[in-house]
N, C-alpha and C. Protein backbone atom coordinates (compact mmCIF):
# COMPACT_ATOMS: atom_id res chain seq x y z
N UNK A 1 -38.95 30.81 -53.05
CA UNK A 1 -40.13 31.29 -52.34
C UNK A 1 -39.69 32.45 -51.44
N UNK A 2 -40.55 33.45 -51.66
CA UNK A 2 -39.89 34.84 -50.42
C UNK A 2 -40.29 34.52 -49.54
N UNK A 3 -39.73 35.20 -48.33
CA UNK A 3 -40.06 35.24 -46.53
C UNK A 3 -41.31 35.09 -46.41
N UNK A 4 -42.33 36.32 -47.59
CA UNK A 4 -43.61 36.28 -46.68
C UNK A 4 -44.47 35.50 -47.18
N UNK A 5 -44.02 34.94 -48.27
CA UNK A 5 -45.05 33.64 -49.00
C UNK A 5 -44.94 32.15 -47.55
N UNK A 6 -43.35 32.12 -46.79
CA UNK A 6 -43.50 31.38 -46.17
C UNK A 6 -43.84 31.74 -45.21
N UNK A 7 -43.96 32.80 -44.49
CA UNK A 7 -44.72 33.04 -43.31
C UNK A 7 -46.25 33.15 -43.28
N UNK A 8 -46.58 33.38 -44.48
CA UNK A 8 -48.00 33.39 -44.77
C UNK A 8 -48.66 31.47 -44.67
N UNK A 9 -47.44 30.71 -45.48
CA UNK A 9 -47.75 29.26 -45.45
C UNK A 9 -47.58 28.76 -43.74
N UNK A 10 -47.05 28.89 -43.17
CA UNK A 10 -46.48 28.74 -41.73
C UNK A 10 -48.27 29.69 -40.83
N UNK A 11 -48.38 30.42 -40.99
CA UNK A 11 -50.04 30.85 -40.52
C UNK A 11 -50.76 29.87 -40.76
N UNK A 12 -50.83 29.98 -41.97
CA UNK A 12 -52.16 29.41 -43.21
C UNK A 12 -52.12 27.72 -42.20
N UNK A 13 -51.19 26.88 -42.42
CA UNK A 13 -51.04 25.30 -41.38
C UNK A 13 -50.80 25.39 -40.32
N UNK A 14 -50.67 26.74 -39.04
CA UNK A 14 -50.90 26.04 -37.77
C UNK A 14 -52.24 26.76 -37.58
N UNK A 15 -52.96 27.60 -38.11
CA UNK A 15 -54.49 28.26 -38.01
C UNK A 15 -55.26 26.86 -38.45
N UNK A 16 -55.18 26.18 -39.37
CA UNK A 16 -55.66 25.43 -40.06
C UNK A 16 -55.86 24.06 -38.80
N UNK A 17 -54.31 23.76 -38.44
CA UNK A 17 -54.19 22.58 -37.83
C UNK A 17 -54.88 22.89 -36.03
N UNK A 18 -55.00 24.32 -35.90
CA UNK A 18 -56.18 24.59 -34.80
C UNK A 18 -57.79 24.33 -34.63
N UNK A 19 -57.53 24.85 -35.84
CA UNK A 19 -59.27 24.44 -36.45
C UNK A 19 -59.96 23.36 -36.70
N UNK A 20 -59.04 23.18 -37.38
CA UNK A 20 -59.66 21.23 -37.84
C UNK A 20 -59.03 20.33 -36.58
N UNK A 21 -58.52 20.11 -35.99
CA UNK A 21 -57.63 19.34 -35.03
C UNK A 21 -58.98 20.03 -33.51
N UNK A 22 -57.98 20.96 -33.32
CA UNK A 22 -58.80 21.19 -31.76
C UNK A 22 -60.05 21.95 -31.57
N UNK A 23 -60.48 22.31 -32.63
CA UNK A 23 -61.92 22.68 -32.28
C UNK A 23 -63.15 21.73 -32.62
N UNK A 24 -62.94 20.56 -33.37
CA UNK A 24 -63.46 19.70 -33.73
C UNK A 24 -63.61 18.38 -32.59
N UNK A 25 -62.53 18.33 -31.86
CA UNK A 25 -62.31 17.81 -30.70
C UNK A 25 -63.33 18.33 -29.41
N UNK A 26 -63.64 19.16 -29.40
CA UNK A 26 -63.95 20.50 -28.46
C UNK A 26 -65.31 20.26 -28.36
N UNK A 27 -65.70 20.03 -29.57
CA UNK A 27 -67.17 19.93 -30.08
C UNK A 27 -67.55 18.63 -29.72
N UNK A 28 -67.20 17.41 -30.05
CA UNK A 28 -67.56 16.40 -29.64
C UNK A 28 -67.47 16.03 -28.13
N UNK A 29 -66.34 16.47 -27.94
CA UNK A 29 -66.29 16.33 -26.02
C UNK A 29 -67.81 16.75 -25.16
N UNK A 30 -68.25 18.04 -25.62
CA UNK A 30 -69.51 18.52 -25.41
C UNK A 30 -70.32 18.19 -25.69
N UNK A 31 -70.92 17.40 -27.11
CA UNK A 31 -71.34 16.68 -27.81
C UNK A 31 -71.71 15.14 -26.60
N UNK A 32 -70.43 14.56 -26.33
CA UNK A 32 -70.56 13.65 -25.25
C UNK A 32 -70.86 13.64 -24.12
N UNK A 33 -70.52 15.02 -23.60
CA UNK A 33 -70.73 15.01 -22.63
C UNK A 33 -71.98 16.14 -22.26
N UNK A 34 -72.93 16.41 -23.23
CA UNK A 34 -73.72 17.13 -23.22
C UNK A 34 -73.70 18.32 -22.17
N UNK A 35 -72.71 19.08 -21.82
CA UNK A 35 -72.35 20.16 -21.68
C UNK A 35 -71.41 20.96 -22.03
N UNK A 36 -71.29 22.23 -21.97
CA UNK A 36 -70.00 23.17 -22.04
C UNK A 36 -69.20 23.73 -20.71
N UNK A 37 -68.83 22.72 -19.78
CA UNK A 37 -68.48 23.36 -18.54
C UNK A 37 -67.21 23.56 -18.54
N UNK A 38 -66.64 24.19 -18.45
CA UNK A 38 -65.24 24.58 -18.44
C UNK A 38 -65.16 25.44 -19.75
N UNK A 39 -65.82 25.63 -20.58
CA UNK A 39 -65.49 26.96 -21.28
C UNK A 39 -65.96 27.93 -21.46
N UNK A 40 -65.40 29.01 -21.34
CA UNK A 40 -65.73 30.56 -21.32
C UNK A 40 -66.88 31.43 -22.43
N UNK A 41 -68.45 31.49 -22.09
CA UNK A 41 -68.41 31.59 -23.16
C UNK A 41 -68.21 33.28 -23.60
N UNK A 42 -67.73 33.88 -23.08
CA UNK A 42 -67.06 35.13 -23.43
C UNK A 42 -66.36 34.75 -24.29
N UNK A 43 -64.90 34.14 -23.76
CA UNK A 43 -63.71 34.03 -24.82
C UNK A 43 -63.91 33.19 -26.45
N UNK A 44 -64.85 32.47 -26.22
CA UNK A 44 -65.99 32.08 -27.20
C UNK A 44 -66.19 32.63 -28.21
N UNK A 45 -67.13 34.11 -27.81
CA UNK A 45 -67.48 35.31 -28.56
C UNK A 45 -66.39 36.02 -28.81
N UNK A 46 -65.33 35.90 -28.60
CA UNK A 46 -64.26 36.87 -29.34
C UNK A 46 -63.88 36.05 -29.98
N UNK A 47 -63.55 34.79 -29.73
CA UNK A 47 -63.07 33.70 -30.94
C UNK A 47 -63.97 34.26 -32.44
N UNK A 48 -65.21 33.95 -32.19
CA UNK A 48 -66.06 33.88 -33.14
C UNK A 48 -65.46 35.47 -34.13
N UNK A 49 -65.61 36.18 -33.30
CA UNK A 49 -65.57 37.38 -33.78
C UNK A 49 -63.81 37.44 -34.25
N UNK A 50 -63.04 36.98 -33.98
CA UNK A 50 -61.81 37.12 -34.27
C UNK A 50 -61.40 36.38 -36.02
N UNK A 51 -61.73 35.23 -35.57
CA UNK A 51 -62.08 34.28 -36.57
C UNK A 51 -62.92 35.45 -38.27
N UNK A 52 -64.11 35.63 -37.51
CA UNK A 52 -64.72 36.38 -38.46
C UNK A 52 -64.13 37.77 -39.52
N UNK A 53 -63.92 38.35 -38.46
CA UNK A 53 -63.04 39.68 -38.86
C UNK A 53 -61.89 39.25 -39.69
N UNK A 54 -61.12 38.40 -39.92
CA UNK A 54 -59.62 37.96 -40.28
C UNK A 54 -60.77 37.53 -41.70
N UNK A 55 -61.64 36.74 -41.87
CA UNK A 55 -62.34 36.17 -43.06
C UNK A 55 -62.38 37.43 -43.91
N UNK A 56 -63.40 38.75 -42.96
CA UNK A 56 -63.73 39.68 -44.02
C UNK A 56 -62.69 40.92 -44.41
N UNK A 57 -61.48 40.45 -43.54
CA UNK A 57 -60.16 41.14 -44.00
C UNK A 57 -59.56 40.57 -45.16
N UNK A 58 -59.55 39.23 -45.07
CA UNK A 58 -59.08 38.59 -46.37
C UNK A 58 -60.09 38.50 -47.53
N UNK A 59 -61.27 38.82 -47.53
CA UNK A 59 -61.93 38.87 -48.61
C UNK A 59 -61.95 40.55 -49.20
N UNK A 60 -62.17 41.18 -48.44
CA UNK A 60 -61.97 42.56 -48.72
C UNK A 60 -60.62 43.53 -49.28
N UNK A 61 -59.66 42.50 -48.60
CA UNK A 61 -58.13 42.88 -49.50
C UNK A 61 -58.15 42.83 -50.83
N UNK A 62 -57.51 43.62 -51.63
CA UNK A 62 -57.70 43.01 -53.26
C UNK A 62 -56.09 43.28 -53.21
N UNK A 63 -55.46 42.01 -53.99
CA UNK A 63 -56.28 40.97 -54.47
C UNK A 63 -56.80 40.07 -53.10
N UNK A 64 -57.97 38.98 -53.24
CA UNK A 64 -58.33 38.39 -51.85
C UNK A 64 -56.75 37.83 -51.33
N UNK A 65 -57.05 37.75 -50.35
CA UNK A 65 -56.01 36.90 -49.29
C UNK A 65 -56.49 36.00 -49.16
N UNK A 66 -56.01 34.37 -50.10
CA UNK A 66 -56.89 33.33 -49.01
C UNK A 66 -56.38 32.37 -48.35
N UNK A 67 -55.21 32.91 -48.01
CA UNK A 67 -54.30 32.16 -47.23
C UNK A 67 -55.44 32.22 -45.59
N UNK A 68 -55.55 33.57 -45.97
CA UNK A 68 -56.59 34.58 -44.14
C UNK A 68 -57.52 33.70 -44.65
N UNK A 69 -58.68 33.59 -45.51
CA UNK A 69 -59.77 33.04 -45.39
C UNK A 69 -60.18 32.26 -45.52
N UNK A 70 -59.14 31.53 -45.99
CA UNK A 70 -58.85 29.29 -46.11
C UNK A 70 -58.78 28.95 -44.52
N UNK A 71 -57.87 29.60 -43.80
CA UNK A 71 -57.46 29.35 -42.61
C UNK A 71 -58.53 29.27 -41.49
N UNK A 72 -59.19 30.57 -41.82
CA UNK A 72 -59.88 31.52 -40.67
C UNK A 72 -61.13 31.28 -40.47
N UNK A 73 -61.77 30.69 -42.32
CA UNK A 73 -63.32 30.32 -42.00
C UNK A 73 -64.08 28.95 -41.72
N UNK A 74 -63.40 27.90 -41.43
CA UNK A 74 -63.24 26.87 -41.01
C UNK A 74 -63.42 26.79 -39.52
N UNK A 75 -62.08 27.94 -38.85
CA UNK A 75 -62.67 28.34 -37.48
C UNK A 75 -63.42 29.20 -36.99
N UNK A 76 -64.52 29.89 -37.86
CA UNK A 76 -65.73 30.54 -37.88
C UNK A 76 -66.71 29.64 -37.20
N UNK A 77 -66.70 29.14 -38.45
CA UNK A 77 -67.63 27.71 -38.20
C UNK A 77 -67.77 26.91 -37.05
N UNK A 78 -66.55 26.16 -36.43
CA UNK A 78 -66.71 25.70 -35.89
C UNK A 78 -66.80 26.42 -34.51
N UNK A 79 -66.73 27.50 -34.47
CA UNK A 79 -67.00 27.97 -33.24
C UNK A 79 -68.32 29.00 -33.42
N UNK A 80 -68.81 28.89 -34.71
CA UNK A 80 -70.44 28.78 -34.13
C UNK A 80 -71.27 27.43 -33.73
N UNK A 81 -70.62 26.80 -33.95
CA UNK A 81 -71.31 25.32 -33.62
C UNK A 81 -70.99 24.92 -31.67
N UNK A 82 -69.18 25.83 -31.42
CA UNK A 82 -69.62 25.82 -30.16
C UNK A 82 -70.75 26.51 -29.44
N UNK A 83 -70.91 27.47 -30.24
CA UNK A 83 -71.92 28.41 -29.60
C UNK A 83 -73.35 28.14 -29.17
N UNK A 84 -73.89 27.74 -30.58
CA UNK A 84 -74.71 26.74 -30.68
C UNK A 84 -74.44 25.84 -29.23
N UNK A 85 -73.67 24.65 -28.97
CA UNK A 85 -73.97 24.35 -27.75
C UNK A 85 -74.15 25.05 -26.49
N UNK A 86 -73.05 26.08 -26.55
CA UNK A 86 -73.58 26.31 -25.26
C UNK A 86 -75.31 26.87 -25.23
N UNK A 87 -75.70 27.19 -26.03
CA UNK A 87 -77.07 27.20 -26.03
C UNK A 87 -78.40 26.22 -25.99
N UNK A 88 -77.92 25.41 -26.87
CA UNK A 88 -78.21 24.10 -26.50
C UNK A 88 -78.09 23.20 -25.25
N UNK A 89 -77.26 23.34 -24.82
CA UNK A 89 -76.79 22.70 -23.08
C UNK A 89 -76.75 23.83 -22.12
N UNK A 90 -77.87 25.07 -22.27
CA UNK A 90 -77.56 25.83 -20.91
C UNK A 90 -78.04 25.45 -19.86
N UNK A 91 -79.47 24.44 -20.17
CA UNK A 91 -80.23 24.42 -18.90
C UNK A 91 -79.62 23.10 -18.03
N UNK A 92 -78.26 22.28 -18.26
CA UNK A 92 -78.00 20.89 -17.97
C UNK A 92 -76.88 21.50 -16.65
């Protein structure tokens, strides 16, 4: 296996193990506790947008990258769903 197949695998499982692990966590805490207090929702919106951009970099590469967009759109997602709350819980 070359260097960058494993550095690409080494991205691909700790992006992955962010996403599914602590943003899923993140969500339910808020979920329970029917607010978003303590998080930013600025840094939020660049998540989202960070997340996003890396998706349509890896789809737009040819050949696709989907190491970028296995990883990346998972935490799209779930950080529109934070978003979604904080909208949902602004008035609490």
């Amino acid at each position: 296996m070359q260097s960058e197949q494993i550095v690409g695998w080494l991205a691909f499982g700790v992006t992955l193990i962010y996403t599914v692990l602590g943003l899923p966590l993140q969500i339910q805490k808020n979920r329970r506790n029917r607010s978003t207090a303590g998080l930013s929702l600025f840094m939020s919106v660049l998540l989202l947008c960070t997340f996003s951009v890396w998706v349509v970099y890896g789809m737009v590469k040819h050949p696709h990258d989907w190491y970028i967009v296995a990883s990346n759109f998972p935490g799209a997602l779930c950080v529109s769903v934070l978003l979604y709350q904080f909208w949902k819980y602004r008035n609490r």
